[in-house]
N, C-alpha and C. Protein backbone atom coordinates (compact mmCIF):
# COMPACT_ATOMS: atom_id res chain seq x y z
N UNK A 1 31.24 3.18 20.62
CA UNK A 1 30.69 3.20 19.28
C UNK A 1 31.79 3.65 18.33
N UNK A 2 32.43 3.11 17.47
CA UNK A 2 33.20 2.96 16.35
C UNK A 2 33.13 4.09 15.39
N UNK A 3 33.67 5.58 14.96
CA UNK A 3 32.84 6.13 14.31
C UNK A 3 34.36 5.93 12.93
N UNK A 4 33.31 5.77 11.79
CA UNK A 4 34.21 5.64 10.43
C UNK A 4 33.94 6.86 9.60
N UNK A 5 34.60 7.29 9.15
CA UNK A 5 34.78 8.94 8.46
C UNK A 5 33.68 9.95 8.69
N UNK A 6 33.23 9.11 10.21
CA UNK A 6 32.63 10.60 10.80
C UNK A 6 31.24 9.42 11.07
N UNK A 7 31.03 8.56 10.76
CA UNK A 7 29.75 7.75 10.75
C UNK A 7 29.85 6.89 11.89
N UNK A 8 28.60 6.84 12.80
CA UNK A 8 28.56 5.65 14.04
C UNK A 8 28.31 4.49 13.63
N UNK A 9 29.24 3.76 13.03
CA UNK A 9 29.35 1.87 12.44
C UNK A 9 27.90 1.73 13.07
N UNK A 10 27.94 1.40 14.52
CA UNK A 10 27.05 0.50 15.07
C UNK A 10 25.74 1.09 14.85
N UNK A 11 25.43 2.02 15.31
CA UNK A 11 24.25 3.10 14.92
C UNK A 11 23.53 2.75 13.39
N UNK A 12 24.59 3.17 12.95
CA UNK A 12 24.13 2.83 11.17
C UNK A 12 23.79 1.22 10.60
N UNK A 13 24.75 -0.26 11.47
CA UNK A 13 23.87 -1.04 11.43
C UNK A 13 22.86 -1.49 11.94
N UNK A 14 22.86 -1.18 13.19
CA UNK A 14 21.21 -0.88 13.60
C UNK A 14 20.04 -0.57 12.62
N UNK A 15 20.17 0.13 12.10
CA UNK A 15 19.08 1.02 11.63
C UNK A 15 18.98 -0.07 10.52
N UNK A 16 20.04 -0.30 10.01
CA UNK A 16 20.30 -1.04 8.44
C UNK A 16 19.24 -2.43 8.83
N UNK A 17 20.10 -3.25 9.80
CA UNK A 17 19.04 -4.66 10.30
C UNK A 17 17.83 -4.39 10.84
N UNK A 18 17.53 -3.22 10.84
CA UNK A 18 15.91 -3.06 11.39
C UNK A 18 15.15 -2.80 9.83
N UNK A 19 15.84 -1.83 9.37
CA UNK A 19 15.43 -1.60 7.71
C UNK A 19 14.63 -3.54 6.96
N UNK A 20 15.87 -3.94 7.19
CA UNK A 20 15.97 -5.15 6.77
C UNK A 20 15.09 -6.47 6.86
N UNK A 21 14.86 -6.15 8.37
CA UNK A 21 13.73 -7.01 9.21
C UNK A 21 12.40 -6.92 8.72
N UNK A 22 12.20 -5.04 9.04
CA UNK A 22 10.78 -4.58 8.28
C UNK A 22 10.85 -5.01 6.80
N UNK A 23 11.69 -5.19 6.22
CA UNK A 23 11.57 -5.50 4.66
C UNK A 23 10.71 -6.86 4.50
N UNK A 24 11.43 -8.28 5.20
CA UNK A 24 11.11 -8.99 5.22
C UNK A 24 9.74 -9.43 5.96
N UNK A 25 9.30 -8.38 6.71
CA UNK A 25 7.97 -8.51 7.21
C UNK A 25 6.80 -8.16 6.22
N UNK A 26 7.09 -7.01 5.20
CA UNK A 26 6.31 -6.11 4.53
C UNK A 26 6.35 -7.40 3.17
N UNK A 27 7.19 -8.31 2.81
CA UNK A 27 6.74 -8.98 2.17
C UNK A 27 6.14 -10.20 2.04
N UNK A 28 5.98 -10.40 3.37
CA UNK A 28 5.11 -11.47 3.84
C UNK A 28 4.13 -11.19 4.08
N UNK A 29 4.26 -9.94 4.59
CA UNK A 29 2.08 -9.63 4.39
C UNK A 29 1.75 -9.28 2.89
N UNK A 30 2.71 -8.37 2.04
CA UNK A 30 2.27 -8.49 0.89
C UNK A 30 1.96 -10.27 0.45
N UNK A 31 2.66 -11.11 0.73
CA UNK A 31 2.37 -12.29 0.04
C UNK A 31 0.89 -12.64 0.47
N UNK A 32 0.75 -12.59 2.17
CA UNK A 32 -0.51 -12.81 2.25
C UNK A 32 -1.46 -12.22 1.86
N UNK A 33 -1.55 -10.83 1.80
CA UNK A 33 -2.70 -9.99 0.93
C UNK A 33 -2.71 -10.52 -0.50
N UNK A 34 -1.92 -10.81 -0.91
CA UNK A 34 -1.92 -12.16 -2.27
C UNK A 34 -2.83 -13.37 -2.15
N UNK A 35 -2.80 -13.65 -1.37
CA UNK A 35 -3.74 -14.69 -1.10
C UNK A 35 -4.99 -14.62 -0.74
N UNK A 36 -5.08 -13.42 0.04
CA UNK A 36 -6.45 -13.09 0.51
C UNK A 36 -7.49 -12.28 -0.81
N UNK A 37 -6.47 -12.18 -1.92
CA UNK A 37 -7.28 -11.48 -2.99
C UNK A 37 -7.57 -12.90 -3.97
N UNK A 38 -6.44 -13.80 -4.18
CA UNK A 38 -6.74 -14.74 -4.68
C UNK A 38 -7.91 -15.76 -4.01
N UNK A 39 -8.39 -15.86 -2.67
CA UNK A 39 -9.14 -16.40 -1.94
C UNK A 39 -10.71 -15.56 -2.79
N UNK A 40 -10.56 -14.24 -2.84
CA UNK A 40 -11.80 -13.95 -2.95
C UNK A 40 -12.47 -14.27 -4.07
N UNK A 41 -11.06 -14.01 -4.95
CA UNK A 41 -11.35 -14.16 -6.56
C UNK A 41 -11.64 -15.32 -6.30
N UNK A 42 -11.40 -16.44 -5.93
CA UNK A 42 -11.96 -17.70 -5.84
C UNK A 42 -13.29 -17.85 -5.57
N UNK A 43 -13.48 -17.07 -4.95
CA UNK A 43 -15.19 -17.17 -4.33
C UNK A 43 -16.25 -16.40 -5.24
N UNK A 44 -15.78 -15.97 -6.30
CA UNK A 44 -16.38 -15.57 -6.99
C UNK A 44 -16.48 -13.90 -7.13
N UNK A 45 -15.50 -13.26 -6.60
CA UNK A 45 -15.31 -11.61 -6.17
C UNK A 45 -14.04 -11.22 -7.02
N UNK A 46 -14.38 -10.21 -8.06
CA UNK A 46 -13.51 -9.10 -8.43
C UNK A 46 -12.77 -8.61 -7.84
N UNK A 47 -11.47 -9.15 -7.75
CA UNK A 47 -10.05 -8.67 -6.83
C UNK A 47 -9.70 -7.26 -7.48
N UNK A 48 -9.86 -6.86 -8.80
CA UNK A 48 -9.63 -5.38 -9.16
C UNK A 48 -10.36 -4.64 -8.35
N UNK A 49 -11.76 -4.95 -8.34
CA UNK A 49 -12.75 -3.81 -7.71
C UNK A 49 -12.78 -4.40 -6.07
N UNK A 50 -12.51 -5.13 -5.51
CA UNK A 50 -12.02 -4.83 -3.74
C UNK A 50 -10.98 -4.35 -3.68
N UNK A 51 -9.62 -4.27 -4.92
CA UNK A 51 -8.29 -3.36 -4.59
C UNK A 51 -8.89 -1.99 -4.07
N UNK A 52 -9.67 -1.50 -4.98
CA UNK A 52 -10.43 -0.07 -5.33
C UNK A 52 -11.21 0.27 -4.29
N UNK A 53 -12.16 -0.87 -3.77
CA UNK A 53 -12.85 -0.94 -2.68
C UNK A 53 -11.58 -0.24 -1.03
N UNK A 54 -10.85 -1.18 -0.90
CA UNK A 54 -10.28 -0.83 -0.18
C UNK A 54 -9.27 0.58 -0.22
N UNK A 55 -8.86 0.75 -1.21
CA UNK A 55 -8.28 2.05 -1.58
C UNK A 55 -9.43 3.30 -1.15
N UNK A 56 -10.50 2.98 -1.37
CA UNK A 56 -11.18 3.89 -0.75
C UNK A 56 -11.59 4.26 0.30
N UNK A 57 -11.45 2.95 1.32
CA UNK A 57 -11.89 2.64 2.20
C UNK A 57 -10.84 3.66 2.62
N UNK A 58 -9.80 3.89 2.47
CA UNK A 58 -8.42 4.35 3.18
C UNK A 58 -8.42 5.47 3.21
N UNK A 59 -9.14 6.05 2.66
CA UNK A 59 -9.77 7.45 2.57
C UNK A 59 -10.71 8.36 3.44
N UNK A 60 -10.10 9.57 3.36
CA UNK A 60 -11.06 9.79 4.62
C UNK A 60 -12.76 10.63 3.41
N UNK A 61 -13.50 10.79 4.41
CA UNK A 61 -15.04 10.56 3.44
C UNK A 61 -14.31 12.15 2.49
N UNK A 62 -14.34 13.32 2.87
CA UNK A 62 -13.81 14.35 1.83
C UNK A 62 -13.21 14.03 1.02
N UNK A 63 -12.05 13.43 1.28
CA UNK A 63 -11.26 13.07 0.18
C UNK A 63 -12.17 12.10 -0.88
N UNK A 64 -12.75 11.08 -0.39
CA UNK A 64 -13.23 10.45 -1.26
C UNK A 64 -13.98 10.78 -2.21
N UNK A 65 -14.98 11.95 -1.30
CA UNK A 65 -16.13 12.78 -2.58
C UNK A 65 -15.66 13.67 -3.76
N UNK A 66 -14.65 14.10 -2.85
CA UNK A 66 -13.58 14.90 -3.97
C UNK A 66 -13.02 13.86 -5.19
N UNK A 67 -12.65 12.84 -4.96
CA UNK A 67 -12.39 11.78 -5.98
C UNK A 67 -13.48 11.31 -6.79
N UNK A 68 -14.09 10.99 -6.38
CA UNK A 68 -15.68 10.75 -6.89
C UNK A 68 -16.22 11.68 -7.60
N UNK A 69 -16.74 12.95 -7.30
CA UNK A 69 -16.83 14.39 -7.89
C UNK A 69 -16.01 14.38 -9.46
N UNK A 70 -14.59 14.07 -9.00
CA UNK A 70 -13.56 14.52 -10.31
C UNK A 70 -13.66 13.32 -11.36
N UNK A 71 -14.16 12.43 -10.96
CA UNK A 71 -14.37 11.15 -11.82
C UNK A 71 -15.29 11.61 -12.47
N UNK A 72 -16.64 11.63 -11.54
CA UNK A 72 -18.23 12.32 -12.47
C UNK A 72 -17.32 12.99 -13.68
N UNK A 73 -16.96 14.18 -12.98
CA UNK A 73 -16.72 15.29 -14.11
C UNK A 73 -16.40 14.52 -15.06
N UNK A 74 -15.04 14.18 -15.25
CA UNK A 74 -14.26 13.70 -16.38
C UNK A 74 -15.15 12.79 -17.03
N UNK A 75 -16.01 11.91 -16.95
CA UNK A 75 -16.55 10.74 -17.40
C UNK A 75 -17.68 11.63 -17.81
N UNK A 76 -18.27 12.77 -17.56
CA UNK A 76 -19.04 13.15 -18.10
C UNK A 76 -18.26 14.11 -19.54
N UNK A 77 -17.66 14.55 -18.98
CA UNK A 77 -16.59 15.50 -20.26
C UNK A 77 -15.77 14.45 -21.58
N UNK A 78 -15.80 13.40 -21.32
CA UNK A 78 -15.73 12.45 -22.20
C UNK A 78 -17.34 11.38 -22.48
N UNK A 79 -18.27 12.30 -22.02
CA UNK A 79 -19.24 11.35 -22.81
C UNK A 79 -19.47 9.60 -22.58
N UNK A 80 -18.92 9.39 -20.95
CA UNK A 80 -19.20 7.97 -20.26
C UNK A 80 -20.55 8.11 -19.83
């Protein structure tokens, strides 16, 4: 292994072409989650509110009530 001002060349491109790989993976599912929101919106479904949907989903249930809770509040403290 090659080391350059103290750095393992090979080591460090490793990591770099794996970086790289995952890049190009992460934007191909982003593209497809593009599609799968444009699919819904097609069908007649609010792609804002399944973003939200699923954002919550990602949540574990505490967290969520706690979010929910702080919304009430505020929407009530502004008179929604």
């Amino acid at each position: 292994m090659a080391e350059i001002g103290g750095i393992a060349a090979d080591r460090l491109r490793t990591f770099v072409e794996r970086i790289e790989r995952l890049e190009e993976e992460k934007a191909a599912i982003t593209a497809d989650i593009r599609e799968v929101y444009a699919e819904a919106k097609g069908a007649g479904f609010n792609a804002k509110i399944l973003r939200q949907i699923v954002r919550l989903r990602g949540l574990d249930q505490a967290d969520r009530r706690e979010q929910e809770a702080m919304l009430e509040l505020y929407k009530r403290a502004l008179g929604l």
